[in-house]
N, C-alpha and C. Protein backbone atom coordinates (compact mmCIF):
# COMPACT_ATOMS: atom_id res chain seq x y z
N UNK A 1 -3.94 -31.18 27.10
CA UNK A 1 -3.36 -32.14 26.17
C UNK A 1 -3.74 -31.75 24.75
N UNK A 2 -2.21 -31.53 23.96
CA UNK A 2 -2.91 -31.61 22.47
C UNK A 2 -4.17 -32.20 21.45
N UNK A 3 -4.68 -32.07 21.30
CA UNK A 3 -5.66 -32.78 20.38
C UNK A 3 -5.23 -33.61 18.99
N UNK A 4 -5.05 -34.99 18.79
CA UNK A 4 -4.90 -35.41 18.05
C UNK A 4 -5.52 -35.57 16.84
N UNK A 5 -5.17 -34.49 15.63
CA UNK A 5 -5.89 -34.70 14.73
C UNK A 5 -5.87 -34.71 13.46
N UNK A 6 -6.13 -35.57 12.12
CA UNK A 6 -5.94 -36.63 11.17
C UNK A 6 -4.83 -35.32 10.44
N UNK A 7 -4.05 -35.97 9.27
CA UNK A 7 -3.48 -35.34 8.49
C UNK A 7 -4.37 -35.81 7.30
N UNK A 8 -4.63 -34.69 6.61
CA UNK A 8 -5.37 -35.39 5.09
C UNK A 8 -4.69 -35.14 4.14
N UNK A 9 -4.32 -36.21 3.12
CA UNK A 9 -3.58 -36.44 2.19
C UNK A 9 -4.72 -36.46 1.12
N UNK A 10 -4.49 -35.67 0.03
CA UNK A 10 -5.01 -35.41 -1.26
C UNK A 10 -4.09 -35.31 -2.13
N UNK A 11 -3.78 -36.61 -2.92
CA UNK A 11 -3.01 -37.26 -3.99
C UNK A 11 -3.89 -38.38 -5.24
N UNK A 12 -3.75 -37.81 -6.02
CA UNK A 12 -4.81 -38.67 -7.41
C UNK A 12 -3.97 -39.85 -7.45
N UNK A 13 -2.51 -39.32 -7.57
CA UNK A 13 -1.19 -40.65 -8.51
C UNK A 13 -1.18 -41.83 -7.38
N UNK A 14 -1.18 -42.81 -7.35
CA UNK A 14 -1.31 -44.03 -6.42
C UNK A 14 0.36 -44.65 -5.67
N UNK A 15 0.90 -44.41 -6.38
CA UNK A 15 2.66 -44.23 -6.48
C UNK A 15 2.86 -43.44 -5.64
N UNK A 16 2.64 -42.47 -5.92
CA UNK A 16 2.95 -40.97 -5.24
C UNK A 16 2.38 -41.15 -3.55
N UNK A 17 1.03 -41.08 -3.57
CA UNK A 17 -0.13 -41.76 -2.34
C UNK A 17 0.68 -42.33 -1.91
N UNK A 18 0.95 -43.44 -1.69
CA UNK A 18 1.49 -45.16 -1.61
C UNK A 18 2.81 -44.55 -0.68
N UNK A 19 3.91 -43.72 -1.39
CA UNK A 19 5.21 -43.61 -1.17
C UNK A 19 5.20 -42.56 0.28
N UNK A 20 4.13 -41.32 0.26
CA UNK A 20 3.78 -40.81 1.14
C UNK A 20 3.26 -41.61 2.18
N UNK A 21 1.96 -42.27 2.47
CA UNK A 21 1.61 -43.15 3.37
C UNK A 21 2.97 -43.53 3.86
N UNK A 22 3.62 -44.43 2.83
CA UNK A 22 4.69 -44.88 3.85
C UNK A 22 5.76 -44.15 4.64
N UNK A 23 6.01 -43.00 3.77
CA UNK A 23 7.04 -41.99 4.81
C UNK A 23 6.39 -41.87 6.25
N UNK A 24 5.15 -41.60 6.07
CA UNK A 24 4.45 -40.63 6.72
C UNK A 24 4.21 -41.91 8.14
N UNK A 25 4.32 -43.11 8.17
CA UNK A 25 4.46 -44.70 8.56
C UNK A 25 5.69 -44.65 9.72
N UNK A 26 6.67 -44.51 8.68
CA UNK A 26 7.97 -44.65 9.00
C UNK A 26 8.33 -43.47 10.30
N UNK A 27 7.07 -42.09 10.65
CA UNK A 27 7.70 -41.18 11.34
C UNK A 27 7.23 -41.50 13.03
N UNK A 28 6.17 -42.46 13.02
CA UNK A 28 5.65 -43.13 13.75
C UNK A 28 4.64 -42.10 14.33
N UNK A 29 4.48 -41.17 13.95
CA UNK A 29 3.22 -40.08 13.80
C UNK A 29 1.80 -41.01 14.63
N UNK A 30 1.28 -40.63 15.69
CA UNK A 30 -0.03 -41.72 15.82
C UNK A 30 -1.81 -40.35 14.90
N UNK A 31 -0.71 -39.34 14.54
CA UNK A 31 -1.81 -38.94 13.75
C UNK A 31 -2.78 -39.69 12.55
N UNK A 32 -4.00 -39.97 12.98
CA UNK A 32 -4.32 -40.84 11.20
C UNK A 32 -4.26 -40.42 10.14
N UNK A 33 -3.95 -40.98 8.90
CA UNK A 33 -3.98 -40.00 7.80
C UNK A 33 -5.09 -40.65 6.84
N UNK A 34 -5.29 -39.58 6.29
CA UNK A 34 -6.98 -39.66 5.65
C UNK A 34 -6.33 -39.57 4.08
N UNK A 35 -6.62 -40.26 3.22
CA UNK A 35 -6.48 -39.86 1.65
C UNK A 35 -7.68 -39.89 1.14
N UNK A 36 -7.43 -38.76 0.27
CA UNK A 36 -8.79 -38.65 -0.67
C UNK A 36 -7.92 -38.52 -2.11
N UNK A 37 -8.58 -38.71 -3.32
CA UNK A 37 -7.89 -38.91 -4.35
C UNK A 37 -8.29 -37.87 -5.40
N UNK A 38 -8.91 -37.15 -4.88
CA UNK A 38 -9.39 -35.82 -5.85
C UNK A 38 -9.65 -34.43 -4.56
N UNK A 39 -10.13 -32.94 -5.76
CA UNK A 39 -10.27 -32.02 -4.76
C UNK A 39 -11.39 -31.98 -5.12
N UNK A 40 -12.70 -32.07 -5.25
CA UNK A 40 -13.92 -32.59 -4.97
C UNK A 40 -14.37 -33.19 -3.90
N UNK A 41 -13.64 -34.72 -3.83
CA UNK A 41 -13.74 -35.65 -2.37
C UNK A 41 -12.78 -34.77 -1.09
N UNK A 42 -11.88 -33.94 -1.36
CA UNK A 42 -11.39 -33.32 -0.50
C UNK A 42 -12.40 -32.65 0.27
N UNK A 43 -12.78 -32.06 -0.50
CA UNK A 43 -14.00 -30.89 -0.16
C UNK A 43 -15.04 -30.98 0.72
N UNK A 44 -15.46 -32.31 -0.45
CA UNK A 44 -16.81 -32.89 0.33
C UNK A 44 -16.37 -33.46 1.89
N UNK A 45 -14.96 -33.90 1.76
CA UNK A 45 -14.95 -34.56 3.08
C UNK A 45 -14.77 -33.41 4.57
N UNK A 46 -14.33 -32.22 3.87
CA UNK A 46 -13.97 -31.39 4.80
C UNK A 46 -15.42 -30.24 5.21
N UNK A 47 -16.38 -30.45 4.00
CA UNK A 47 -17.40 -29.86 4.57
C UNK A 47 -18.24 -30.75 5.04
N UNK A 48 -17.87 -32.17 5.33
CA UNK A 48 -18.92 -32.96 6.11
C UNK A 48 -20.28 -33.40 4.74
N UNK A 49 -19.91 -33.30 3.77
CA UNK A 49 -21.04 -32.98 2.57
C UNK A 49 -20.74 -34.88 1.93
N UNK A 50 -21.59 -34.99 0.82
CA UNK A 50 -22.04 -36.04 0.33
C UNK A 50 -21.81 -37.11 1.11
N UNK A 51 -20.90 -38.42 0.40
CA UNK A 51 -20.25 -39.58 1.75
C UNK A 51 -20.09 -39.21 2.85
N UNK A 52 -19.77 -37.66 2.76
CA UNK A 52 -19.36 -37.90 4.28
C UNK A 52 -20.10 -36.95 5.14
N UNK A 53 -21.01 -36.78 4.91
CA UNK A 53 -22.57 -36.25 6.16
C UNK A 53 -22.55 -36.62 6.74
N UNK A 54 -22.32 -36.30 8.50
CA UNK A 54 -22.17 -36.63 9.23
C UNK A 54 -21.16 -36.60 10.36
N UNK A 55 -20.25 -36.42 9.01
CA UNK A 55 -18.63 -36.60 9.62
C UNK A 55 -18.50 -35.85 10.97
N UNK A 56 -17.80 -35.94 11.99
CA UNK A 56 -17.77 -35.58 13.12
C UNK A 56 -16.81 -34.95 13.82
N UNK A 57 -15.48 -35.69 12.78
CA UNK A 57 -14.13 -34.96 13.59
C UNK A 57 -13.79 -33.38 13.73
N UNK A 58 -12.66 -33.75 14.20
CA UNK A 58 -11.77 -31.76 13.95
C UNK A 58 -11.72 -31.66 13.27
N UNK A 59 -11.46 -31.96 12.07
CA UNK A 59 -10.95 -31.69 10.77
C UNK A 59 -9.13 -31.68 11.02
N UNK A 60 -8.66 -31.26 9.24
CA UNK A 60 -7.14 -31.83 9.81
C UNK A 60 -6.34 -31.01 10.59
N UNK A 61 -5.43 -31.54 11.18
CA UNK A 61 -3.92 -30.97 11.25
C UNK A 61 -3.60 -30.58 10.27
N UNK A 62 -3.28 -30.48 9.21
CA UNK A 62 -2.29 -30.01 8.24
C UNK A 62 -3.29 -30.84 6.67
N UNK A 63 -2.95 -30.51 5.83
CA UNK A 63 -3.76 -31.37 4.64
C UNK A 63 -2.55 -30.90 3.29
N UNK A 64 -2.13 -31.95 3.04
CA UNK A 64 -0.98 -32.21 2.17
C UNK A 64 -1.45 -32.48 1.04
N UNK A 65 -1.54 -31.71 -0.69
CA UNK A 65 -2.24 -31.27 -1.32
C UNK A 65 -1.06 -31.54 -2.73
N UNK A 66 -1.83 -32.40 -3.33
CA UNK A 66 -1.18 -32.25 -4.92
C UNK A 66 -1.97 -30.93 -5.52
N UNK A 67 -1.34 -30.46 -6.89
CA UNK A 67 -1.96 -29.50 -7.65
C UNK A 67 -2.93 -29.50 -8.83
N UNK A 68 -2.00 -31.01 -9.61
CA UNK A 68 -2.60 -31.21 -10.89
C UNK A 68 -3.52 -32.89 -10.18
N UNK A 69 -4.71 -32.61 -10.37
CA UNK A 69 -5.76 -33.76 -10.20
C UNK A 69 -6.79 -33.07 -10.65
N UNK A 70 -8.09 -34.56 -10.58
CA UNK A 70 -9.24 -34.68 -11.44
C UNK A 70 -10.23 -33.48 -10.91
N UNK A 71 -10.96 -33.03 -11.62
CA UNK A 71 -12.27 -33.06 -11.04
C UNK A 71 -12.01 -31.45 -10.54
N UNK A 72 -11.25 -31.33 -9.17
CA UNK A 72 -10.74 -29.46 -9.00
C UNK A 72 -9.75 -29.80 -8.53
N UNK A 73 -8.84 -29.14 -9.73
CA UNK A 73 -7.31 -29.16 -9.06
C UNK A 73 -6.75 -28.23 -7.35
N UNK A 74 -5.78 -28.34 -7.42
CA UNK A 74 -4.94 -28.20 -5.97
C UNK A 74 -5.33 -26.72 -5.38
N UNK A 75 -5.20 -25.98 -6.87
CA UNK A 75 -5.30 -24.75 -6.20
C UNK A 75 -6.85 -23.92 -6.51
N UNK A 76 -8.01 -24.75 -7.17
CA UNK A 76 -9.18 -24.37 -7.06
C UNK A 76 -9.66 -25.41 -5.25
N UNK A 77 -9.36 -25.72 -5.32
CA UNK A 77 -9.36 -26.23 -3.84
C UNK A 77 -8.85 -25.33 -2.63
N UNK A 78 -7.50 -25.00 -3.11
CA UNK A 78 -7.24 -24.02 -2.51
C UNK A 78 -8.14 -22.12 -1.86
N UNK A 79 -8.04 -22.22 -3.20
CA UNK A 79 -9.01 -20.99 -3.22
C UNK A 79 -10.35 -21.29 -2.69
N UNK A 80 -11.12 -22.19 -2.60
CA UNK A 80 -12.19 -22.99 -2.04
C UNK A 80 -12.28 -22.83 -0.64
N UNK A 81 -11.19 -23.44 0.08
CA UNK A 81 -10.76 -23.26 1.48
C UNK A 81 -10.92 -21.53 2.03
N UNK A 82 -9.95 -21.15 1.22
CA UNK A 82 -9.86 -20.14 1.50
C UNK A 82 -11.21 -18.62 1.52
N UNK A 83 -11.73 -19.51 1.40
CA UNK A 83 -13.00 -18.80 0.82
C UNK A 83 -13.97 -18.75 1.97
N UNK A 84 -13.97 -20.32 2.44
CA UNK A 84 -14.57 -20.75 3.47
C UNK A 84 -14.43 -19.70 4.86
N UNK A 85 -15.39 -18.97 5.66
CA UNK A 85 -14.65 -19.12 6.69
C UNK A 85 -14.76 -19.98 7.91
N UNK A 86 -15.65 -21.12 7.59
CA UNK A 86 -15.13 -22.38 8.38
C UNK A 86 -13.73 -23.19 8.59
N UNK A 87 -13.41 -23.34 7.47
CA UNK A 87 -12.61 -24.01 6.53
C UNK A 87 -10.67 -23.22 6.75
N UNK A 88 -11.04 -22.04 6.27
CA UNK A 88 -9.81 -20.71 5.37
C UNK A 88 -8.70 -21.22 6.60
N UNK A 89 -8.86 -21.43 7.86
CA UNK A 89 -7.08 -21.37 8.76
C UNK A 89 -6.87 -22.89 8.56
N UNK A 90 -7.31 -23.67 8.08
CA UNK A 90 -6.71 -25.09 7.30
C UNK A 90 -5.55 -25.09 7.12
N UNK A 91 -4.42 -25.44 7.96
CA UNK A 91 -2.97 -25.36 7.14
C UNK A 91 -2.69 -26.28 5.80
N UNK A 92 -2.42 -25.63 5.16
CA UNK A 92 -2.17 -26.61 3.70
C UNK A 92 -0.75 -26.24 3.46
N UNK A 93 -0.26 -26.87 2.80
CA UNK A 93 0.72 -27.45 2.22
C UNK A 93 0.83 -28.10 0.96
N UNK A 94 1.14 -27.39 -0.31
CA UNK A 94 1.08 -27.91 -1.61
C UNK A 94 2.29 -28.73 -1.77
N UNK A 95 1.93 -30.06 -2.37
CA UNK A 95 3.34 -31.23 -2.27
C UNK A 95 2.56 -31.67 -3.51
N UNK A 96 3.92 -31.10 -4.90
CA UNK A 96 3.34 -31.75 -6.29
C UNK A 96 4.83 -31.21 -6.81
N UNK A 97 4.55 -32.09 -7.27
CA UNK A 97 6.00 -32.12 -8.70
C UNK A 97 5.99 -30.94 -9.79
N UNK A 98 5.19 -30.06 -9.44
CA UNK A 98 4.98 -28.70 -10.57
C UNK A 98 5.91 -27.89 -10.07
N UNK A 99 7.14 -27.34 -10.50
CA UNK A 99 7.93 -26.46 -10.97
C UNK A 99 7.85 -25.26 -11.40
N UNK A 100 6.65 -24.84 -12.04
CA UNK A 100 6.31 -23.98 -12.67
C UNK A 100 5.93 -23.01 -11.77
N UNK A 101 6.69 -21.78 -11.76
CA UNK A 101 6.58 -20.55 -10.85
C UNK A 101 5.17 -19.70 -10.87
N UNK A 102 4.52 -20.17 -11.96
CA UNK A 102 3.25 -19.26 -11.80
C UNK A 102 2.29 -20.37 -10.24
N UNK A 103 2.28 -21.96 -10.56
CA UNK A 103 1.87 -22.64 -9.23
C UNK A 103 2.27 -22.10 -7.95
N UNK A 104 3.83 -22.02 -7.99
CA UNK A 104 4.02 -21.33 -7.12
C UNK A 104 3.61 -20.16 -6.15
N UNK A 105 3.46 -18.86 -7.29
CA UNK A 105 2.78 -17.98 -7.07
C UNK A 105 1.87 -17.82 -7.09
N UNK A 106 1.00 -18.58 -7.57
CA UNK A 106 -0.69 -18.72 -7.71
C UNK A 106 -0.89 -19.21 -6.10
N UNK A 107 -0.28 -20.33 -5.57
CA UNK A 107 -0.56 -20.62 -4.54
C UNK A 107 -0.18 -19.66 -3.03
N UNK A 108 0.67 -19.07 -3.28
CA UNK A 108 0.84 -18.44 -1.85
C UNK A 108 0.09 -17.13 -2.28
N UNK A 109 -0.16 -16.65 -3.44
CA UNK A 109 -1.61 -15.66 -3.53
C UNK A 109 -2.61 -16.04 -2.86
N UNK A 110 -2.71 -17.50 -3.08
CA UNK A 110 -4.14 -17.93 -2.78
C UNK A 110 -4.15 -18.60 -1.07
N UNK A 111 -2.57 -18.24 -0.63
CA UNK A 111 -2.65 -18.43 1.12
C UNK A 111 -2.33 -19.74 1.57
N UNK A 112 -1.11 -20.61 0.31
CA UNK A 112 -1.29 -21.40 1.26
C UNK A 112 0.28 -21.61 2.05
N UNK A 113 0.69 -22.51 2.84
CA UNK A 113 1.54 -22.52 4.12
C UNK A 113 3.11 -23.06 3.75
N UNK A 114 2.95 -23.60 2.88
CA UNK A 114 4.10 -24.31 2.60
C UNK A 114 3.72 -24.76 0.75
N UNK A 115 5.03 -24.73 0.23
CA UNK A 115 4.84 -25.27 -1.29
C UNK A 115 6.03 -26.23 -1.17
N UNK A 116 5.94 -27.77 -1.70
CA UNK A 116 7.27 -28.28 -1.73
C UNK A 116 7.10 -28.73 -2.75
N UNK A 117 8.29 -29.00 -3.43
CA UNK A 117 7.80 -29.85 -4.58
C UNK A 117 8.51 -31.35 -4.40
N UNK A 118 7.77 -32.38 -4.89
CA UNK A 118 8.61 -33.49 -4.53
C UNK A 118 9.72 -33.64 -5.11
N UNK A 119 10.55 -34.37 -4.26
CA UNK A 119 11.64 -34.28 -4.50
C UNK A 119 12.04 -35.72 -5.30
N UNK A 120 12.64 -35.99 -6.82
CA UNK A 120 12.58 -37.20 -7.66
C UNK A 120 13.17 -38.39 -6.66
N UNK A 121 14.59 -38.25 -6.66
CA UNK A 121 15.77 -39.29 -5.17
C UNK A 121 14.20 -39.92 -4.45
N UNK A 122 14.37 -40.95 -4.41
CA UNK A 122 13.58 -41.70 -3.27
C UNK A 122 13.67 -41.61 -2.11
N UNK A 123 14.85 -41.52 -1.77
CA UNK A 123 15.75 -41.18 0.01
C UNK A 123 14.83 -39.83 0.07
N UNK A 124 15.29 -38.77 -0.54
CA UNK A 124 15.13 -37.53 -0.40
C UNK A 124 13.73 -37.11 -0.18
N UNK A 125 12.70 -37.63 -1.51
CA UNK A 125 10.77 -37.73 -0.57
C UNK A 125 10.88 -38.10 0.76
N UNK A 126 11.08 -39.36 0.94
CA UNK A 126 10.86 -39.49 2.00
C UNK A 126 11.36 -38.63 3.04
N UNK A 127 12.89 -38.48 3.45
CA UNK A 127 12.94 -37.26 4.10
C UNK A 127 12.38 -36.09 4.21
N UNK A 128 11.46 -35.59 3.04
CA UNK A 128 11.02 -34.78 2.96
C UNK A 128 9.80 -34.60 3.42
N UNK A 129 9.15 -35.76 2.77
CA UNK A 129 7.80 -35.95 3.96
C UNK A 129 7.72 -36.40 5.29
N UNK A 130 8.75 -37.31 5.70
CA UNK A 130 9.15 -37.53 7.22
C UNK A 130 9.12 -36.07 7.97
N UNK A 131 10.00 -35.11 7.11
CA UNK A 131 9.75 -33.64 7.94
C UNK A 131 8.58 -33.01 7.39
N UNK A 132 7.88 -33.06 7.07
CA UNK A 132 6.30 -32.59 6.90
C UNK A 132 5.67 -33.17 8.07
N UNK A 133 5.49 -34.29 8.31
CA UNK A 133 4.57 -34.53 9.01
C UNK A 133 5.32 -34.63 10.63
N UNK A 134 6.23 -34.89 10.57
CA UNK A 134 6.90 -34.07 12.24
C UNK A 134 6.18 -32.87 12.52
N UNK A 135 6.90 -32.09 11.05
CA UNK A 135 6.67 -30.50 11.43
C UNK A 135 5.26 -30.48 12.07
N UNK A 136 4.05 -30.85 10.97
CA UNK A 136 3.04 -30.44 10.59
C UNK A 136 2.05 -31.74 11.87
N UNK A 137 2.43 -32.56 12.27
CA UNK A 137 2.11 -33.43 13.06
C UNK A 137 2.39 -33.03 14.47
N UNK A 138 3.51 -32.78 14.87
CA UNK A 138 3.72 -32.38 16.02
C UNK A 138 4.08 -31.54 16.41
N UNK A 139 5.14 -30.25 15.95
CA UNK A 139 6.16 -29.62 16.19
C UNK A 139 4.99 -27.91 16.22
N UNK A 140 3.85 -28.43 15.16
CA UNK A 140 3.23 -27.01 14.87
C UNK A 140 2.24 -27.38 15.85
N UNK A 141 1.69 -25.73 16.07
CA UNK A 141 0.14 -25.85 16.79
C UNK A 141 -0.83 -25.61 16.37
N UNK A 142 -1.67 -26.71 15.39
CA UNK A 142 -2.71 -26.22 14.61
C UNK A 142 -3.55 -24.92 15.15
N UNK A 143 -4.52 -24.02 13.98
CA UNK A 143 -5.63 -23.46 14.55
C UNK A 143 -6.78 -24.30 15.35
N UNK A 144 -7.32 -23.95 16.53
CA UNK A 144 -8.93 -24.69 17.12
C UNK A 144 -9.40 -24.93 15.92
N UNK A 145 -9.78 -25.78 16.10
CA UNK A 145 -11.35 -25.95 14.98
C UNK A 145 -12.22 -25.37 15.36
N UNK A 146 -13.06 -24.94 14.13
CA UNK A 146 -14.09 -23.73 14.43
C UNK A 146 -15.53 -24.50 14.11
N UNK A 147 -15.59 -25.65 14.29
CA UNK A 147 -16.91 -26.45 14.56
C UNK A 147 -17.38 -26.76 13.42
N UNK A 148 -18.50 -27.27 13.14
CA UNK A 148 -18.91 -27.25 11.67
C UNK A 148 -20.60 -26.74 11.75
N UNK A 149 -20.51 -26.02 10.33
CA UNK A 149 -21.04 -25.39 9.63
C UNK A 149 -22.39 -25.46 9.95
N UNK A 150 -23.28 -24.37 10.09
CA UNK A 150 -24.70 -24.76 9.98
C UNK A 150 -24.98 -24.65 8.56
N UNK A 151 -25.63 -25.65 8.46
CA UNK A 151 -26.53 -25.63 7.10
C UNK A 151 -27.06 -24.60 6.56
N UNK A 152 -27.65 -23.57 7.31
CA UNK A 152 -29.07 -22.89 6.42
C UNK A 152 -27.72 -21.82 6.26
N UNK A 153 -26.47 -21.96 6.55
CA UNK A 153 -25.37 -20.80 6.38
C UNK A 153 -25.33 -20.92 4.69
């Protein structure tokens, strides 16, 4: 049996957050979805580090990633992951309203799986994230999780 496991949403804008959650609602997905509101708290949550010591799960299915936020943006996060090799087969997926072809290219330099940009139409996000998290929820077969980290690493 598949392993059911969280989608993490990393979105600063609350609008943006908000409108996702609900697509992501509407697909009837029983994956949970996790938001964090910076790539800092992303981080920390995915290395089990500050708040979240301890943490226990798989880590995500898929982790759906704005670019421009506080603290470390989308794609120093990116590169972060990727760095990791706990972490690096993380499917990500950059979902941000940046246009700008160097994001673009900065990001699939830096490995990641998918770039979308949101789409303005209200109908149209949502469709758009409805098929994200199908795809990325059910349809794909995440990597195993590769356990977590020893410390003195």
């Amino acid at each position: 049996m598949k392993e059911l496991r969280p989608i993490l949403l990393v979105e600063d804008n609350p609008k943006d957050a908000e409108l996702t959650l609900a697509a992501l609602r509407r697909c009837k997905l029983c994956n949970e979805v996790i938001l964090m509101r910076d790539g800092a708290e992303a981080l920390d949550f995915l290395r089990s580090e500050g708040k979240f010591a301890g943490r226990e799960d798989p880590g995500p299915v898929v982790m759906l990633m704005d670019i421009k936020m506080p603290k470390l943006n989308g794609l120093e996060v990116l590169e972060e992951i990727r760095r990791d090799e706990h972490l690096r087969s993380t499917p990500i997926v950059m979902l941000t309203s940046s246009r700008e072809e160097r994001d673009l290219i900065r990001s699939y330099e830096l490995g990641v799986n998918a770039f979308v940009v949101k789409p303005v139409d209200f109908r149209e996000f949502f469709e758009a994230i409805q098929g994200l998290g199908m795809f990325w929820g059910i349809t794909n077969e995440p990597p195993p999780h590769r356990g977590k980290r020893n410390r003195a690493e």
